[in-house]
N, C-alpha and C. Protein backbone atom coordinates (compact mmCIF):
# COMPACT_ATOMS: atom_id res chain seq x y z
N UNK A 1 -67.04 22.06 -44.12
CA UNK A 1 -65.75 22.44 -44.64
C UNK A 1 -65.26 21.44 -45.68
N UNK A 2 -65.40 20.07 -45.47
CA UNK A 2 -64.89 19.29 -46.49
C UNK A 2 -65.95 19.55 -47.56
N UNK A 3 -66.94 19.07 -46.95
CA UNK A 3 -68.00 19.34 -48.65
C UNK A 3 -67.45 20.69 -49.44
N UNK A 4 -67.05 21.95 -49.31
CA UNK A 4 -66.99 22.62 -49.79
C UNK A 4 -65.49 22.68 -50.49
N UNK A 5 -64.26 21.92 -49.82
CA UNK A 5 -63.46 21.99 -50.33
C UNK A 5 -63.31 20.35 -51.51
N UNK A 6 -63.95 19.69 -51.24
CA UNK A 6 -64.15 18.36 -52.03
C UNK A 6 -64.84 19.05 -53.27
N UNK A 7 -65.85 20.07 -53.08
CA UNK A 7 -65.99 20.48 -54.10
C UNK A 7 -65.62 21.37 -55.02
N UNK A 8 -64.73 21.97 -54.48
CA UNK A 8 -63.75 22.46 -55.17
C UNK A 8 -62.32 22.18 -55.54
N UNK A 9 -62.16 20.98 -55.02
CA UNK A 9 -61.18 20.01 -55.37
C UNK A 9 -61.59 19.30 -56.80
N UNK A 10 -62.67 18.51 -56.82
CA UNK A 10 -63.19 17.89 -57.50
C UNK A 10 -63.64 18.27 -58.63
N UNK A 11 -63.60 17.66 -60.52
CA UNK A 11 -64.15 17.99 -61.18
C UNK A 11 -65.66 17.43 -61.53
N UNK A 12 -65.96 16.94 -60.62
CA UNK A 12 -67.31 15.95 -60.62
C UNK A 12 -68.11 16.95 -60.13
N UNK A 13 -70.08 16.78 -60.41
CA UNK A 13 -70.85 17.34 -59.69
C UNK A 13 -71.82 16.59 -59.51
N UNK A 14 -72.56 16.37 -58.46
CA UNK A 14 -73.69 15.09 -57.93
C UNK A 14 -75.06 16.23 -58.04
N UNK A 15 -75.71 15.22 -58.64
CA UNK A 15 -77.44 15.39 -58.74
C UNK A 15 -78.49 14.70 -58.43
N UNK A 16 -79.52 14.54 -58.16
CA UNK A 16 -80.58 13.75 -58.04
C UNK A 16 -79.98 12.94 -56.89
N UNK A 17 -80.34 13.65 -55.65
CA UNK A 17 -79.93 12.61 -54.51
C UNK A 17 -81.05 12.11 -53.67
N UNK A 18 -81.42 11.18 -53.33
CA UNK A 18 -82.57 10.31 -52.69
C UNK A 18 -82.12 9.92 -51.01
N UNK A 19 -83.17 9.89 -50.35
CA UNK A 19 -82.42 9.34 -48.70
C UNK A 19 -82.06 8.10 -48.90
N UNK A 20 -82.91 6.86 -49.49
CA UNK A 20 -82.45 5.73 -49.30
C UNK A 20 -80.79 4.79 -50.39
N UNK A 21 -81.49 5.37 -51.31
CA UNK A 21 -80.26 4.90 -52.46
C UNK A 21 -79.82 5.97 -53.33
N UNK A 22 -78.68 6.36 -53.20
CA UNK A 22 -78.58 7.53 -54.43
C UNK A 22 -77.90 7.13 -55.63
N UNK A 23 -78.49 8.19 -56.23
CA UNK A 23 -78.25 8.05 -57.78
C UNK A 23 -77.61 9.46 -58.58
N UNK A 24 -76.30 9.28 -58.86
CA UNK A 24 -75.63 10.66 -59.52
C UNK A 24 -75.59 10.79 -60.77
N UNK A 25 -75.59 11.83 -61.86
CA UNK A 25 -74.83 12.20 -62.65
C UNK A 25 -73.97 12.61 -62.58
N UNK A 26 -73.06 12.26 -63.03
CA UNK A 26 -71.40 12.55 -63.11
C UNK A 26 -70.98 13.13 -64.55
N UNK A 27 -70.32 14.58 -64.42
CA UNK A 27 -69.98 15.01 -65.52
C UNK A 27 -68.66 15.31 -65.06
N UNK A 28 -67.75 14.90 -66.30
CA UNK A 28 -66.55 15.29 -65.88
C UNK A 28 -65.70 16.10 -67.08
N UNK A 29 -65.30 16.76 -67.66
CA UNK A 29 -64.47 17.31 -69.07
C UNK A 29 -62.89 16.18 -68.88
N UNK A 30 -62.89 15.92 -69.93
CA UNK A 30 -61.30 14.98 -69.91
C UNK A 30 -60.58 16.16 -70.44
N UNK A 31 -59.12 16.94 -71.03
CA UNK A 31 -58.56 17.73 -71.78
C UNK A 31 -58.99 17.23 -73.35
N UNK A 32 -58.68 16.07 -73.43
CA UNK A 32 -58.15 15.41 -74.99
C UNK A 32 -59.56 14.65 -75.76
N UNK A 33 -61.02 14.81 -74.55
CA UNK A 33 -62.40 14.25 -74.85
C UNK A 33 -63.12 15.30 -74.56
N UNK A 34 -64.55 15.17 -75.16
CA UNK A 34 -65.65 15.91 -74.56
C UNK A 34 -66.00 15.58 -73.83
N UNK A 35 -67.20 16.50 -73.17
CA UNK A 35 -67.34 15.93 -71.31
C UNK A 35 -68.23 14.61 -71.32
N UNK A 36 -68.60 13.36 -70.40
CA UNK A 36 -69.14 12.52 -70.94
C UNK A 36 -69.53 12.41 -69.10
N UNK A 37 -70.68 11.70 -69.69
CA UNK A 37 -71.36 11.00 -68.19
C UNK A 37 -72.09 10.06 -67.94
N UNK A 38 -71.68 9.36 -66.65
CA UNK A 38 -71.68 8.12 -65.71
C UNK A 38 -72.48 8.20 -64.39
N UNK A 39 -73.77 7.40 -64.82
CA UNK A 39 -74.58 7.23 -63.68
C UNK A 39 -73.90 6.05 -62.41
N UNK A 40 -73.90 6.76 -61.08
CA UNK A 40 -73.02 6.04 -60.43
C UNK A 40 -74.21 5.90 -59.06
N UNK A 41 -74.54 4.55 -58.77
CA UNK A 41 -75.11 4.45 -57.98
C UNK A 41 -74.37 3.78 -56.37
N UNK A 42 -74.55 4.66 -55.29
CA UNK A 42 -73.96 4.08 -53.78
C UNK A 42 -74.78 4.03 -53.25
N UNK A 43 -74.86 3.47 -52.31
CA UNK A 43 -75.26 3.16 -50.35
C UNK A 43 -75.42 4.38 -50.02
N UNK A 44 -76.21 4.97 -49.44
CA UNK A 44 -76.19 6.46 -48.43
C UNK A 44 -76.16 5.63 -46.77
N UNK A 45 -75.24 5.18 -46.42
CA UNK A 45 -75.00 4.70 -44.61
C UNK A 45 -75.83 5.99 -44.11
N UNK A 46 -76.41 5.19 -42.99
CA UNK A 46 -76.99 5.80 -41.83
C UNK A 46 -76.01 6.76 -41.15
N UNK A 47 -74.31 6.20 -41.46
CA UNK A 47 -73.71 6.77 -40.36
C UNK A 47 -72.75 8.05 -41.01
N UNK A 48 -73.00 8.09 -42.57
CA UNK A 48 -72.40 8.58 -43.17
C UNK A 48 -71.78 10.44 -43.13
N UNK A 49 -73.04 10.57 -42.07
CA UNK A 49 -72.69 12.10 -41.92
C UNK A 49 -71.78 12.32 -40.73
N UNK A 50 -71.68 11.82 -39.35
CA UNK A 50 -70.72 11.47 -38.41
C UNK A 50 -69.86 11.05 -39.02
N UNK A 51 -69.61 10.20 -40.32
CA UNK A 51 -67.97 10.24 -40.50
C UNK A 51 -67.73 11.91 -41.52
N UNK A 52 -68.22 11.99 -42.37
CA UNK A 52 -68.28 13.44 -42.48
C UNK A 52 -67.87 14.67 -41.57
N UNK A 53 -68.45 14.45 -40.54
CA UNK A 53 -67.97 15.43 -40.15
C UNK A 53 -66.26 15.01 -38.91
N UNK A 54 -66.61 13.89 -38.90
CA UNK A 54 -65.21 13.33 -38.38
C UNK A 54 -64.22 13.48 -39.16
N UNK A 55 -64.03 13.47 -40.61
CA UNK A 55 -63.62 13.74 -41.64
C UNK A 55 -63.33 15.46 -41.93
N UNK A 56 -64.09 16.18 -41.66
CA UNK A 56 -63.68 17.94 -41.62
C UNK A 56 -62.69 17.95 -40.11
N UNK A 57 -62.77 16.97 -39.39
CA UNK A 57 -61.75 17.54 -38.23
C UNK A 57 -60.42 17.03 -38.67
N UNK A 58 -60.21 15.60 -38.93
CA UNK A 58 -59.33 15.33 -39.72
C UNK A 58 -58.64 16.44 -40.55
N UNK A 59 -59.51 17.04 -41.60
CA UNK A 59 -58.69 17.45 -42.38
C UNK A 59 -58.20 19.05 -42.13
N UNK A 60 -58.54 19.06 -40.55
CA UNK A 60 -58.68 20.59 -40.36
C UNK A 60 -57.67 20.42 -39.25
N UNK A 61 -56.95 19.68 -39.39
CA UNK A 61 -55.64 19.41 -38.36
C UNK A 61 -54.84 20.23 -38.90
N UNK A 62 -54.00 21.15 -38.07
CA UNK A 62 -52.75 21.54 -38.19
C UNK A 62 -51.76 20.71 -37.94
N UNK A 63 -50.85 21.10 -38.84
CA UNK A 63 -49.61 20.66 -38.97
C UNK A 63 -49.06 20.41 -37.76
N UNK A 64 -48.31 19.44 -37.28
CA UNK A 64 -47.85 19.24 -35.78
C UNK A 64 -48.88 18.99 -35.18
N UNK A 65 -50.01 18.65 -35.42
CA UNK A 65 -50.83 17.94 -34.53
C UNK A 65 -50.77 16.87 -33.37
N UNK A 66 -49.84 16.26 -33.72
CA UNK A 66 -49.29 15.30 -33.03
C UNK A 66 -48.35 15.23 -31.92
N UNK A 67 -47.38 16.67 -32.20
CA UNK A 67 -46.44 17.10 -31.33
C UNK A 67 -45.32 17.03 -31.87
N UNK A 68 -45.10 16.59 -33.13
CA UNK A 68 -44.07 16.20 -34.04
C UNK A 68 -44.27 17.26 -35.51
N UNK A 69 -44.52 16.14 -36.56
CA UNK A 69 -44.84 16.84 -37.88
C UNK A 69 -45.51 16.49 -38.26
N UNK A 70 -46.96 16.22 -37.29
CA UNK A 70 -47.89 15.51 -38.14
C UNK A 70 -48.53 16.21 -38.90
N UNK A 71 -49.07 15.60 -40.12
CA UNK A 71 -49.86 16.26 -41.67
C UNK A 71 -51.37 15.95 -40.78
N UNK A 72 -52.00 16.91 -41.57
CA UNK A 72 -53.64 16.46 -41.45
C UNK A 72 -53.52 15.39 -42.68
N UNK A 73 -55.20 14.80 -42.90
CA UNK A 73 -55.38 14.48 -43.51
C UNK A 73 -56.14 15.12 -45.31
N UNK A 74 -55.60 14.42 -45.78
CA UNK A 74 -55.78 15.82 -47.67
C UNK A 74 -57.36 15.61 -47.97
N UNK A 75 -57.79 16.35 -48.14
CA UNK A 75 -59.22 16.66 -49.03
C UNK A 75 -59.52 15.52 -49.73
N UNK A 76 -58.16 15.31 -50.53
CA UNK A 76 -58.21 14.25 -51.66
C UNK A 76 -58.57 12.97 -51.19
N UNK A 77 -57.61 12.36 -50.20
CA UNK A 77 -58.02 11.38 -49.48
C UNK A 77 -59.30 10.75 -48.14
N UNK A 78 -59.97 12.27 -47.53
CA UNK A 78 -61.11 12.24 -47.17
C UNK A 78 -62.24 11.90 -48.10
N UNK A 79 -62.17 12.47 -49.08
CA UNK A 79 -63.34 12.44 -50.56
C UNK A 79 -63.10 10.64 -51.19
N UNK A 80 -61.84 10.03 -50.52
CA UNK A 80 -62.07 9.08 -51.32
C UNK A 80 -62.37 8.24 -50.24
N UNK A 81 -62.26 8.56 -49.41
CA UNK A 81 -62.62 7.52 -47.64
C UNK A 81 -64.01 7.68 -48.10
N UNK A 82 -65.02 8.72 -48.18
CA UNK A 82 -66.03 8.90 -47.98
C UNK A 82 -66.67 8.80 -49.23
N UNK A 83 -66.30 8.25 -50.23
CA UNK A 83 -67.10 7.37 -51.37
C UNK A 83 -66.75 5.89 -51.10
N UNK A 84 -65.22 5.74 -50.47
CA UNK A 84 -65.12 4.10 -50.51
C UNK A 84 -66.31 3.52 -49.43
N UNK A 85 -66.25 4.08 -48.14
CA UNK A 85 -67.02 3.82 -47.25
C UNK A 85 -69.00 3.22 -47.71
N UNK A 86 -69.39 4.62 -48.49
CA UNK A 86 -70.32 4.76 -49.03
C UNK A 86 -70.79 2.95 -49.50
N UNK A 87 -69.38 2.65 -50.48
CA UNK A 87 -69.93 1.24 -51.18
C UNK A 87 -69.65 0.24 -50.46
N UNK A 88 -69.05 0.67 -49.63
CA UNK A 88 -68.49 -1.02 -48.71
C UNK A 88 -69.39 -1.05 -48.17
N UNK A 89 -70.00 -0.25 -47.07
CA UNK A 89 -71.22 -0.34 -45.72
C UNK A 89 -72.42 -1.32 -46.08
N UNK A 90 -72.41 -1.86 -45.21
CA UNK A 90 -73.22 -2.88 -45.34
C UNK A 90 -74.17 -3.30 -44.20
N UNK A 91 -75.61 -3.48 -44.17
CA UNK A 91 -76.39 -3.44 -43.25
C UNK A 91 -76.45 -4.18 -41.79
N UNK A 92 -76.37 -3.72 -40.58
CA UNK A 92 -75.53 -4.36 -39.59
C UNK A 92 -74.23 -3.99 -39.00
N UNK A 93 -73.52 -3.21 -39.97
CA UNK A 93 -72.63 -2.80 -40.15
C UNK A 93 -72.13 -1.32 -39.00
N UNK A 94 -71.53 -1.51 -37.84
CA UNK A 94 -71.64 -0.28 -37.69
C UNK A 94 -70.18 1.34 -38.28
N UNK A 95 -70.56 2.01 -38.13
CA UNK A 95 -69.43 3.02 -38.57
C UNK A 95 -67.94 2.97 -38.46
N UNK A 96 -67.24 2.95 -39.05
CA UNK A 96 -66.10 2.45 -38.39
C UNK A 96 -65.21 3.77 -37.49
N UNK A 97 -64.01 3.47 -37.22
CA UNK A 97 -63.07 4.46 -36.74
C UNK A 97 -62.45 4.92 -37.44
N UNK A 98 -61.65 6.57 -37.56
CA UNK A 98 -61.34 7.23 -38.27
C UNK A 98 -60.09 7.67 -37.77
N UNK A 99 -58.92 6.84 -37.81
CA UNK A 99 -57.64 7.36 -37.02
C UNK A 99 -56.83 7.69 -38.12
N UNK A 100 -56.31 9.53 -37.68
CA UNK A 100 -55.05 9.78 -39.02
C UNK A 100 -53.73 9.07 -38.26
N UNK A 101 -53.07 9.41 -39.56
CA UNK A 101 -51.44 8.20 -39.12
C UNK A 101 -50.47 9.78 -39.02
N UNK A 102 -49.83 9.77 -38.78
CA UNK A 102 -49.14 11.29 -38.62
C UNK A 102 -48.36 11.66 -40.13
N UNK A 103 -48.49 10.56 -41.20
CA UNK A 103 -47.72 10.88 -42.51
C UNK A 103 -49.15 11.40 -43.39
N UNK A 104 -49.93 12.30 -42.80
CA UNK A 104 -51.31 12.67 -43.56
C UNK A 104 -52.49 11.40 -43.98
N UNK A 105 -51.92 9.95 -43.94
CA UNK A 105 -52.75 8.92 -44.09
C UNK A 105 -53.86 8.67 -43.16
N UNK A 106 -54.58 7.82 -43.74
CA UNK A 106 -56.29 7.80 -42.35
C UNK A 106 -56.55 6.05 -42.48
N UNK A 107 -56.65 5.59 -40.93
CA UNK A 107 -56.60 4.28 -41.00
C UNK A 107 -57.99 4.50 -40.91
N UNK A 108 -59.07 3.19 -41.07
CA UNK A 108 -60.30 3.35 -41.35
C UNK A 108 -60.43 1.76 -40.29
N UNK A 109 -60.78 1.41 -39.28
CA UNK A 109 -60.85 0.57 -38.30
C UNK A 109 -62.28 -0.39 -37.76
N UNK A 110 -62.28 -1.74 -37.83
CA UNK A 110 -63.41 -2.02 -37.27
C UNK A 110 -62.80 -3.15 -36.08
N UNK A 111 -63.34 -2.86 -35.09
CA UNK A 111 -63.11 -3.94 -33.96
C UNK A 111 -64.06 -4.80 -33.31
N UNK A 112 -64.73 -6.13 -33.98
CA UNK A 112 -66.02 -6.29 -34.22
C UNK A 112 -66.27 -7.99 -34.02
N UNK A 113 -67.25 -8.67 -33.58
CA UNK A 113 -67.35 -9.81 -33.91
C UNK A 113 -66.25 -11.21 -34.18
N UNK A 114 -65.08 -10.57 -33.11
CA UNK A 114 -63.50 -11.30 -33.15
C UNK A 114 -62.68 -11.56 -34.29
N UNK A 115 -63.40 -10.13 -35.10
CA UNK A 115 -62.23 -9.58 -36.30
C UNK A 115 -61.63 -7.89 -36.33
N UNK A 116 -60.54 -7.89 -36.41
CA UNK A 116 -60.13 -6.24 -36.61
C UNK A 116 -59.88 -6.56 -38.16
N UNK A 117 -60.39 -5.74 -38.37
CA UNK A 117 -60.46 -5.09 -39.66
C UNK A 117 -59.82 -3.49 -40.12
N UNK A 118 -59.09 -3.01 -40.54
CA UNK A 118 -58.23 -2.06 -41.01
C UNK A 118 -57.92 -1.67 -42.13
N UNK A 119 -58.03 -0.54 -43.14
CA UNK A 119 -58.02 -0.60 -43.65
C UNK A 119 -57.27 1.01 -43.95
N UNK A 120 -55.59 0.99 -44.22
CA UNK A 120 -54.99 1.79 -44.10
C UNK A 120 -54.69 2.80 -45.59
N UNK A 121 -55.49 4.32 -45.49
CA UNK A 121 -55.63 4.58 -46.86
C UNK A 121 -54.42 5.69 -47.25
N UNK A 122 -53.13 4.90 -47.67
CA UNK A 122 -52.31 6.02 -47.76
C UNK A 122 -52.58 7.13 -48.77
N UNK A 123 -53.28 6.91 -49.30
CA UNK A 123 -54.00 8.19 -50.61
C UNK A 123 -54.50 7.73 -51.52
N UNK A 124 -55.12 8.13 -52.36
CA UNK A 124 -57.08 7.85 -52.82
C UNK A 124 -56.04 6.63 -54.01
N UNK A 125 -56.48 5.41 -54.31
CA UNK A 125 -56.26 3.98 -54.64
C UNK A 125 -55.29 3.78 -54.31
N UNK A 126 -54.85 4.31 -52.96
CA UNK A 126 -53.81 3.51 -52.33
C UNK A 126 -53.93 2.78 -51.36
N UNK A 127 -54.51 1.65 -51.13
CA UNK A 127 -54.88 0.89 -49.59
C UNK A 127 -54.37 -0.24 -49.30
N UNK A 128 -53.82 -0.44 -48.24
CA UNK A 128 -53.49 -1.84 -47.55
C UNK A 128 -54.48 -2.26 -46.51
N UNK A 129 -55.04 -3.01 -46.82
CA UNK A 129 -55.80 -3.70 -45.75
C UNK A 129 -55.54 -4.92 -45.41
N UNK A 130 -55.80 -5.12 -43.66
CA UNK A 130 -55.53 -6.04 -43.40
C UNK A 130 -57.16 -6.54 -42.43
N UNK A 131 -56.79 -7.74 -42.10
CA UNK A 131 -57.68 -8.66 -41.31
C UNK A 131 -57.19 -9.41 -40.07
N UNK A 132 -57.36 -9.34 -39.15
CA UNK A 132 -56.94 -10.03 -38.06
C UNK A 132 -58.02 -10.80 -37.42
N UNK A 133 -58.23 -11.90 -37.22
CA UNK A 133 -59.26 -13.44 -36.95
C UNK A 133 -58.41 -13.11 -35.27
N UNK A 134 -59.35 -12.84 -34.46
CA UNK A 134 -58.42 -12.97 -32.55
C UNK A 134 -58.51 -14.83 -32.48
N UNK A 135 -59.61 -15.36 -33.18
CA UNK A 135 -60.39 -16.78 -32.39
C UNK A 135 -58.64 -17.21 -32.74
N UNK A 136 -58.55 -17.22 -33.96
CA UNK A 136 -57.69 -18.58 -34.85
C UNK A 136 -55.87 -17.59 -35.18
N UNK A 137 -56.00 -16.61 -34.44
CA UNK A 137 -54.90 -15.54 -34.87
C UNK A 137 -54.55 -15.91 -36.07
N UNK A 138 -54.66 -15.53 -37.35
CA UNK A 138 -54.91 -15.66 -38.47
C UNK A 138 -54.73 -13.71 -38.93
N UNK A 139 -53.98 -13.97 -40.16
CA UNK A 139 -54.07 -12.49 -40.73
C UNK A 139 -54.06 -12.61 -41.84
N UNK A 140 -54.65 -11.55 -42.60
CA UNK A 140 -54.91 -11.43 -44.39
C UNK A 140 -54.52 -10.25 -44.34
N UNK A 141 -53.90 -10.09 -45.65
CA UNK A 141 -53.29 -8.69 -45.84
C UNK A 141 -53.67 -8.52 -47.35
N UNK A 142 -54.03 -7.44 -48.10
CA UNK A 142 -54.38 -7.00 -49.24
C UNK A 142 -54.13 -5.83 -49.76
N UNK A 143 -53.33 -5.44 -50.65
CA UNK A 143 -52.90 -4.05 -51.30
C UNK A 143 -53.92 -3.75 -51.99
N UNK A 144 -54.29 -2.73 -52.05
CA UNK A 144 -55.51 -2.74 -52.88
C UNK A 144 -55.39 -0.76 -53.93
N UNK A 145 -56.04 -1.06 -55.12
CA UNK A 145 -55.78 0.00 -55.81
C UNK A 145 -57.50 0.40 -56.25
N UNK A 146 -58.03 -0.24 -56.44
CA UNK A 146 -59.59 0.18 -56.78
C UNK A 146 -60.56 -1.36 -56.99
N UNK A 147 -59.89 -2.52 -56.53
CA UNK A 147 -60.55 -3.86 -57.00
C UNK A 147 -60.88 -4.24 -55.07
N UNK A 148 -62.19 -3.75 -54.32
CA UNK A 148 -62.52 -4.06 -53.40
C UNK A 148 -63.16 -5.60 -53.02
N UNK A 149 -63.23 -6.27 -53.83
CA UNK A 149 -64.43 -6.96 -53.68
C UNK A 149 -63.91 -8.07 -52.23
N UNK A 150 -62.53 -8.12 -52.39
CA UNK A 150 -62.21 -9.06 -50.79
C UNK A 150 -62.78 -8.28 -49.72
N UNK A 151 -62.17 -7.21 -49.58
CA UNK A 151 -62.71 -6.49 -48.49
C UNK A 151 -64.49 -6.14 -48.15
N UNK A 152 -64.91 -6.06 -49.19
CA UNK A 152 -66.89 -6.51 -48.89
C UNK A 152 -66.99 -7.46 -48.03
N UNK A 153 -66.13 -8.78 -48.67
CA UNK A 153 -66.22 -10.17 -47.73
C UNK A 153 -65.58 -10.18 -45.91
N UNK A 154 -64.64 -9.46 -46.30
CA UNK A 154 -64.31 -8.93 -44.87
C UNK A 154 -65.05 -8.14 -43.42
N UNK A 155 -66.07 -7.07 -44.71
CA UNK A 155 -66.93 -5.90 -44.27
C UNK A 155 -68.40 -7.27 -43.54
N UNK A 156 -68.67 -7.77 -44.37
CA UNK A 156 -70.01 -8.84 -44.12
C UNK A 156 -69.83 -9.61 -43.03
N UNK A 157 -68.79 -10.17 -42.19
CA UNK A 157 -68.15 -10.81 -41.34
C UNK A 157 -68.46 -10.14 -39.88
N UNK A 158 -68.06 -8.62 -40.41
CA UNK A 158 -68.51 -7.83 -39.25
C UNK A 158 -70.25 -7.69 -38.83
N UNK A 159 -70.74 -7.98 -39.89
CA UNK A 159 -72.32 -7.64 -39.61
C UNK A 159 -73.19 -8.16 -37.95
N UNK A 160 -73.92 -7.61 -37.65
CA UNK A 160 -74.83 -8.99 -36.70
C UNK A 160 -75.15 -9.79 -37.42
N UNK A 161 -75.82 -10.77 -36.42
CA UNK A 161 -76.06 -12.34 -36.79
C UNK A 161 -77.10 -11.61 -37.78
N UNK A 162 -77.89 -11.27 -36.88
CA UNK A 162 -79.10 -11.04 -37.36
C UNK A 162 -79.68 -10.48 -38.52
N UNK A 163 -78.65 -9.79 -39.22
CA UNK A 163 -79.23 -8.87 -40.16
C UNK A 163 -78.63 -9.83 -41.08
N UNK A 164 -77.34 -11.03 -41.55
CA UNK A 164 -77.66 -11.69 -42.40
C UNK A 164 -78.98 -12.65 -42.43
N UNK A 165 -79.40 -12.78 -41.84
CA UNK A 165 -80.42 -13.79 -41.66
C UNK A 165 -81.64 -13.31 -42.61
């Protein structure tokens, strides 16, 4: 259900997809340009299809879900969970949690290696993330609009020992 409505949400179309690393063409028409295209290479996670489809239930919430007025979560903002995810994941790494907030937002959760990690996406480059350290109670907080690169450092923290090694 989301794939189909992401794709019809979306003016993008993906090609040439590989199991281990993919590789897209991206065509997009601007109004005021001709159409132009951007090879965009992500991560394909192991876990990527379980959030997928965790992601069609999400967005297949009725209204009042909650018992109140809760929103599902928008197409728009699943499609961007599920490309951000794509580049953050990192090996070791396991899937995170997928909790909607009842204002249509989707917190994105790791509880891991004596860090919570959170990463609250009120709509596609809208994110606050935070960090919580349990050892040293310590918190980082980060607004974030499309410049991830703290949060990678955050994401790597969570890994096993083992797989940095």
């Amino acid at each position: 259900m989301i794939a189909e409505a992401i794709r019809k949400e979306s003016p993008y179309r993906a090609y040439k997809t590989t199991p281990e690393r993919r590789s897209r063409d991206i065509s997009a028409a601007h109004s005021a340009f001709s159409a132009f295209r951007l090879n965009v290479h992500g991560y394909q996670s192991d876990w990527s299809i379980a959030l997928r489809e965790r992601l069609d239930e999400l967005t297949s919430l009725s209204v009042g879900w909650d018992g109140y007025n809760g929103r599902p979560v928008s197409c728009q903002t699943a499609h961007f969970v599920i490309n951000m995810l794509e580049r953050l994941c990192q090996d070791g790494v396991p899937a995170p949690y997928l909790v909607p907030g009842s204002d249509g937002s989707l917190q994105v959760e790791w509880h891991r290696n004596n860090y919570d990690v959170e990463l609250d996406v009120l709509g596609p480059q809208n994110v606050v993330a935070t960090r919580y350290n349990i050892l040293t109670d310590e918190e980082d907080l980060l607004e974030i609009q499309n410049d991830f690169a703290g949060v990678v450092d955050w994401i790597r923290s969570l890994a096993d020992a083992n797989e940095l090694a």
